[in-house]
Protein backbone atom coordinates (compact mmCIF):
# COMPACT_ATOMS: atom_id res chain seq x y z
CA UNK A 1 0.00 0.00 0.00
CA UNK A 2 2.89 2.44 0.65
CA UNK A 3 4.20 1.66 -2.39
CA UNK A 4 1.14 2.50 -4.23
CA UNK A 5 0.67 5.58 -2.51
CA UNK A 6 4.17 6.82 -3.17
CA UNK A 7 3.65 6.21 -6.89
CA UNK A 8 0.81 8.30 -7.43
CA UNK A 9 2.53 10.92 -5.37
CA UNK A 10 5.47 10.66 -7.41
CA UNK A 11 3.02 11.26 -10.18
CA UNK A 12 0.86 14.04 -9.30
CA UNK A 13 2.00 17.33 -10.58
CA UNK A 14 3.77 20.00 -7.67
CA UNK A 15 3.45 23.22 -7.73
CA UNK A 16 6.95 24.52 -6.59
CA UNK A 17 7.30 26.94 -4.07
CA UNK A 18 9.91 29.11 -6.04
CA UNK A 19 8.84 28.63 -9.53
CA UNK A 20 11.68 28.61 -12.47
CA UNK A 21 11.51 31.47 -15.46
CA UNK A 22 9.17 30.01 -17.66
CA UNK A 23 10.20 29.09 -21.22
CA UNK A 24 13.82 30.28 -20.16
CA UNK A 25 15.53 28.72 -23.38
CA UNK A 26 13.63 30.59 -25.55
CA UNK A 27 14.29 34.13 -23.86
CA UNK A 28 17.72 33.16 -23.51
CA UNK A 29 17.51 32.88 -27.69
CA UNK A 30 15.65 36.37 -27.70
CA UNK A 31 18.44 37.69 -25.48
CA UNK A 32 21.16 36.51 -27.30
CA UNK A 33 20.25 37.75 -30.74
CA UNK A 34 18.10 40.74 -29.23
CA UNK A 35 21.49 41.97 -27.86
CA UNK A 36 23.73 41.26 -30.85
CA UNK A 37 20.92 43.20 -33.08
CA UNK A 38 21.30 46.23 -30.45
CA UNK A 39 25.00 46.64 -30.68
CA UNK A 40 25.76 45.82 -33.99
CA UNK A 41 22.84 48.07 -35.12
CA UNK A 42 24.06 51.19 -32.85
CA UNK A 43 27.98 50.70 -33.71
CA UNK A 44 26.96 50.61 -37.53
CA UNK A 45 24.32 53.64 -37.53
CA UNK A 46 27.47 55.58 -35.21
CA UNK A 47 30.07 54.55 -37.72
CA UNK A 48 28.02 56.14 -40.82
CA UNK A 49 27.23 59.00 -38.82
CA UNK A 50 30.77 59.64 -37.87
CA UNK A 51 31.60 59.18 -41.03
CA UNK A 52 29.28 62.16 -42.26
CA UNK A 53 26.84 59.23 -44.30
CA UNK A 54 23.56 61.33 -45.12
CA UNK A 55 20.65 60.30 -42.97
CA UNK A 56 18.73 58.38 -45.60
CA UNK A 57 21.97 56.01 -46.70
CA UNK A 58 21.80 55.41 -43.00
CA UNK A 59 18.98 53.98 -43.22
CA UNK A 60 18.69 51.92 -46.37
CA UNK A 61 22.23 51.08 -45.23
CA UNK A 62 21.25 50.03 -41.42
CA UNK A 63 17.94 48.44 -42.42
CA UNK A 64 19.79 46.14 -44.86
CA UNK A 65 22.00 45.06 -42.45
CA UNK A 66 18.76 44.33 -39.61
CA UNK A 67 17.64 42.06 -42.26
CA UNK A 68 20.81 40.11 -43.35
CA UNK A 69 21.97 40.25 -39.60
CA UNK A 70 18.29 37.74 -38.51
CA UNK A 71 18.92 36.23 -41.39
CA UNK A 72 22.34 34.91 -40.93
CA UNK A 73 20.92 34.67 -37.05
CA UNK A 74 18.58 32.36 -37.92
CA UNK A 75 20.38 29.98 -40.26
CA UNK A 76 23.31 29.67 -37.86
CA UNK A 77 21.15 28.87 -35.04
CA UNK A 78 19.29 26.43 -37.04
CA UNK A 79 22.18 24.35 -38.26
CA UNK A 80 23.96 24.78 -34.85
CA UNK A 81 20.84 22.68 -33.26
CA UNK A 82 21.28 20.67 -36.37
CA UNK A 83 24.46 19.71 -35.72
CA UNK A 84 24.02 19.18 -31.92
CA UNK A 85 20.71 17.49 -32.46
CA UNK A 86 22.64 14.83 -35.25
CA UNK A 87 25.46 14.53 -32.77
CA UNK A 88 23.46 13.53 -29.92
CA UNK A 89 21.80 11.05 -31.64
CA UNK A 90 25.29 9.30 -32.50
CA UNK A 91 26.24 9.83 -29.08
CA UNK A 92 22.93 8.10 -27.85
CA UNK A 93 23.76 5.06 -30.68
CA UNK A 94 26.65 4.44 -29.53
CA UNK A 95 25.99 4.65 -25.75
CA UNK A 96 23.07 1.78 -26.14
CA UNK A 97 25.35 -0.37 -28.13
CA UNK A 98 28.04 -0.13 -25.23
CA UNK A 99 25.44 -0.55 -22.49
CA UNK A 100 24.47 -3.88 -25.05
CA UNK A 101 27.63 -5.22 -25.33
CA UNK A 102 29.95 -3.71 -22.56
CA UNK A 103 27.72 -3.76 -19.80
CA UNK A 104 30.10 -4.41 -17.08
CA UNK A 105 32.83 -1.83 -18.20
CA UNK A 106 29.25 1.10 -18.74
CA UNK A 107 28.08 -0.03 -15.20
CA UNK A 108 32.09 0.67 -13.57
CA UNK A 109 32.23 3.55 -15.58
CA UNK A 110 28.72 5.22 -14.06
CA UNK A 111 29.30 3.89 -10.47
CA UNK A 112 32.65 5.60 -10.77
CA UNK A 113 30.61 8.93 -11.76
CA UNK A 114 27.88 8.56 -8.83
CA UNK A 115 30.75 8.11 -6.59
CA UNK A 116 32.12 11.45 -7.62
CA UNK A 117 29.57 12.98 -7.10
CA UNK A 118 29.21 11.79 -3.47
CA UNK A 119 26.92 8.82 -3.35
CA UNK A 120 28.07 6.41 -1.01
CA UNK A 121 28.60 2.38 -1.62
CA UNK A 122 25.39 1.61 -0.43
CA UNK A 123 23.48 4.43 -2.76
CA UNK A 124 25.43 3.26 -5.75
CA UNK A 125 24.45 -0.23 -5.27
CA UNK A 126 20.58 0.57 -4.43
CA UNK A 127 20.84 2.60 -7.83
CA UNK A 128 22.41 0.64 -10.31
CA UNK A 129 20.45 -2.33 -9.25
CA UNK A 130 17.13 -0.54 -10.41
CA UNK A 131 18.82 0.74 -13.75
CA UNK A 132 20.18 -2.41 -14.60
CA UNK A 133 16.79 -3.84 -14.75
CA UNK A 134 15.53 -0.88 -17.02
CA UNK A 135 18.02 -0.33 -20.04
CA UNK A 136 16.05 2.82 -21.18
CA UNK A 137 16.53 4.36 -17.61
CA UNK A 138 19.95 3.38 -17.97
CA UNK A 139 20.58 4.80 -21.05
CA UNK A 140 19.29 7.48 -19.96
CA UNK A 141 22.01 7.78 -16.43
CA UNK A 142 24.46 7.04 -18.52
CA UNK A 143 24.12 9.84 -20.79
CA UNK A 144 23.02 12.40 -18.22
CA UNK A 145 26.20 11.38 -15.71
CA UNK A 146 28.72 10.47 -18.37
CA UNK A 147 28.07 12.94 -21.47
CA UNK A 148 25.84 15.62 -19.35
CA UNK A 149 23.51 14.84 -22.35
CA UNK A 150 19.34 14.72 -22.03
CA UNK A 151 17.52 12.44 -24.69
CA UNK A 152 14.74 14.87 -24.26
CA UNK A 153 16.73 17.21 -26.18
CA UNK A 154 15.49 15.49 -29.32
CA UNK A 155 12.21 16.44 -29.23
CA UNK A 156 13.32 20.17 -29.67
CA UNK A 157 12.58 21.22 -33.08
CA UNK A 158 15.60 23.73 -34.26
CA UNK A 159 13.04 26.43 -35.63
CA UNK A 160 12.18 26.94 -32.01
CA UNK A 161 15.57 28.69 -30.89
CA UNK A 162 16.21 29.51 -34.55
CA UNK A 163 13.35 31.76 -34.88
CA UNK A 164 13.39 33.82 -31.40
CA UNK A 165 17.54 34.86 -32.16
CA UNK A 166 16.79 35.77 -36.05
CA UNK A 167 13.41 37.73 -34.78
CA UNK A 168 14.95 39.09 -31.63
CA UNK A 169 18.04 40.46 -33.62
CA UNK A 170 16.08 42.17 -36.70
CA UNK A 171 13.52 43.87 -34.92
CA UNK A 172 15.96 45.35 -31.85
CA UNK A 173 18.60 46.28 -34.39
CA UNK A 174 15.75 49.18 -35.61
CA UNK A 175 15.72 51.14 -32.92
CA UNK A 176 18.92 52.83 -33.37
CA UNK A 177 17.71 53.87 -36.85
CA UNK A 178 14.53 55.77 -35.56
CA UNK A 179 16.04 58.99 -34.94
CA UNK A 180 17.68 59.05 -38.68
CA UNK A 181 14.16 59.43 -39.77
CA UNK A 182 13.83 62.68 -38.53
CA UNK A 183 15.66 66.02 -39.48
CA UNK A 184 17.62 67.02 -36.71
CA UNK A 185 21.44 67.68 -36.08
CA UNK A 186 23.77 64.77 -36.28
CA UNK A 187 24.55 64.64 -32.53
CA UNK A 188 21.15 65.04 -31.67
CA UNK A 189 20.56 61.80 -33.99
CA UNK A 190 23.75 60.12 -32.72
CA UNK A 191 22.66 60.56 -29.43
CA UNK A 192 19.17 59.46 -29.40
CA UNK A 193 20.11 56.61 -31.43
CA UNK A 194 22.43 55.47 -28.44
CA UNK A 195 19.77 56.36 -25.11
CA UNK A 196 17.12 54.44 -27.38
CA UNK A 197 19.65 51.40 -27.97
CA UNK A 198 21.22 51.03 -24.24
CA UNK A 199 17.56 51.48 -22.67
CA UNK A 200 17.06 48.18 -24.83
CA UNK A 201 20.12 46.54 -23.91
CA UNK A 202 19.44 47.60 -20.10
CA UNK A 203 15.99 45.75 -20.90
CA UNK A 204 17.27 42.75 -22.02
CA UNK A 205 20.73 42.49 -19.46
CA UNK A 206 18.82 43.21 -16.66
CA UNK A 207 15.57 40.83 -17.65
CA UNK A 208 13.22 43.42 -16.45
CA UNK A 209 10.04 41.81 -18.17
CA UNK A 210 10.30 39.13 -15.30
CA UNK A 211 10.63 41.47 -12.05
CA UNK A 212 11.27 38.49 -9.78
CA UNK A 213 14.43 37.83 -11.77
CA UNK A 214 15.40 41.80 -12.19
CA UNK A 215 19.33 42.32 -12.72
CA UNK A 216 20.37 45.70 -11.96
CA UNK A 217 24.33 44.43 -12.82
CA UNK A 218 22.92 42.37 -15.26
CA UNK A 219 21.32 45.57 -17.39
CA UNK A 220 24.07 47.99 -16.49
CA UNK A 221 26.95 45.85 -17.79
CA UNK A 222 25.07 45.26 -21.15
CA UNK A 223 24.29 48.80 -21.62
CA UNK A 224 28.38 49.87 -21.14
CA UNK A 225 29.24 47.04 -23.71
CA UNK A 226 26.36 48.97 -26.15
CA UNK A 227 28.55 52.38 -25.02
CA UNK A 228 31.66 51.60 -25.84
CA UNK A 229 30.79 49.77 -28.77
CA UNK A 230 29.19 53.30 -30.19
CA UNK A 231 31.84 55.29 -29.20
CA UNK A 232 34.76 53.42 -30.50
CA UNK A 233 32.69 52.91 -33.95
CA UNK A 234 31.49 56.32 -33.41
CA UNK A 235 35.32 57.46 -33.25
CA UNK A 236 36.42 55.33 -36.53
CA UNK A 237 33.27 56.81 -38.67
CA UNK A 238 35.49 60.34 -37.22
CA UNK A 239 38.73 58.95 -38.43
CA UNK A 240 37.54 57.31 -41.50
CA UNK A 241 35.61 61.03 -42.57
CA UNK A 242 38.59 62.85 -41.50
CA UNK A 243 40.36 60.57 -44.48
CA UNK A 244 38.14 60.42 -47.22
């Protein structure tokens, strides 16, 4: 009867206490290319303007590059996945052919992990007595303690990081070229163009959508990497108008 009941414990679904950040791959994904669109769009637009580019080659020239910028985003996220996705399954291949024909060199090799990691004798033996009697949940120790791998990671379909970074990187790369829509004096321009790119960086370091996990350091540090990526592009646009 105990049994029983801790089996539909184990099943029944609890609501933790301190919850995690929900679909935290996929704003890591926006993050990434969010922030990459950001400073690559604000060095570029500071470089032309430094550079005395007219406001309109600005943007035809900084829209251009929003576009091929989630492009290339997206197509090297996608085969990156690809490629982790086709190496995984090798990795899984060859584990279950080990664990098929090696059995007692896989089961040293994992009670040597679990032993690292501080299970005792006793643990180790009370563990790999149930696995051994389940080769899928063995399979599945193996790769989790040996290769830090998860076979769950197969059901994640590449368009669903690819598609967040290219998005995340075209559409915050624009906000540096609002300003150059408007007539107004090329440090007025240069200078909204940076406060409306390091609020968005600040946004997206310091993960204010999700107040409980709010990083003041977090947002500061990725708005000075947006600053002095605008001012040293900002200063080469100088040089390389100073030349021409």
């Amino acid at each position: 009867m105990e049994d029983v009941g801790f089996e539909r414990r184990v099943g029944q679904t609890i609501a933790e206490k301190h919850p995690h950040l929900p679909g935290r791959d996929i704003l890591d994904r926006i993050v990434l290319g969010g922030s990459d669109g950001v400073i690559e769009g604000v060095a570029a637009t500071s470089a032309l303007n430094g550079a005395g580019v007219d406001f309109r080659t600005i943007l035809v020239a900084g829209l251009a590059f929003a576009v091929a910028g989630g492009i290339s985003m997206f197509f090297s996220s996608y085969l990156s996945r690809r490629s982790e996705i086709d190496s995984l399954k090798v990795d899984i291949k060859r584990e279950k052919m080990e664990i098929e024909t090696e059995p007692e060199e896989e089961r040293r090799e994992l009670e040597g992990l679990l032993g690292t990691e501080g299970y005792t004798e006793e643990e180790i033996a009370v563990i790999m007595n149930r696995l051994t009697k389940n080769k899928d949940m063995w399979l599945k120790a193996q790769l989790r303690h040996e290769l830090h791998l998860h076979t769950e990671e197969l059901s994640s379909s590449p368009l669903r990081r690819s598609i967040p970074v290219g998005a995340a990187f075209f559409v915050l790369a624009l906000p540096s070229l609002v300003p150059y829509v408007f007539r107004i004096a090329r440090i007025d321009a240069l200078l909204a163009s940076a406060a409306l790119s390091l609020v968005s960086l600040f946004a997206l370091g310091s993960k204010v959508y999700t107040l409980r996990h709010f990083s003041l350091r977090g947002g500061t540090e990725s708005a000075a990497i947006g600053a002095v990526a605008a001012s040293l592009l900002y200063a080469l646009g100088l040089l390389i108008g100073a030349l021409r």
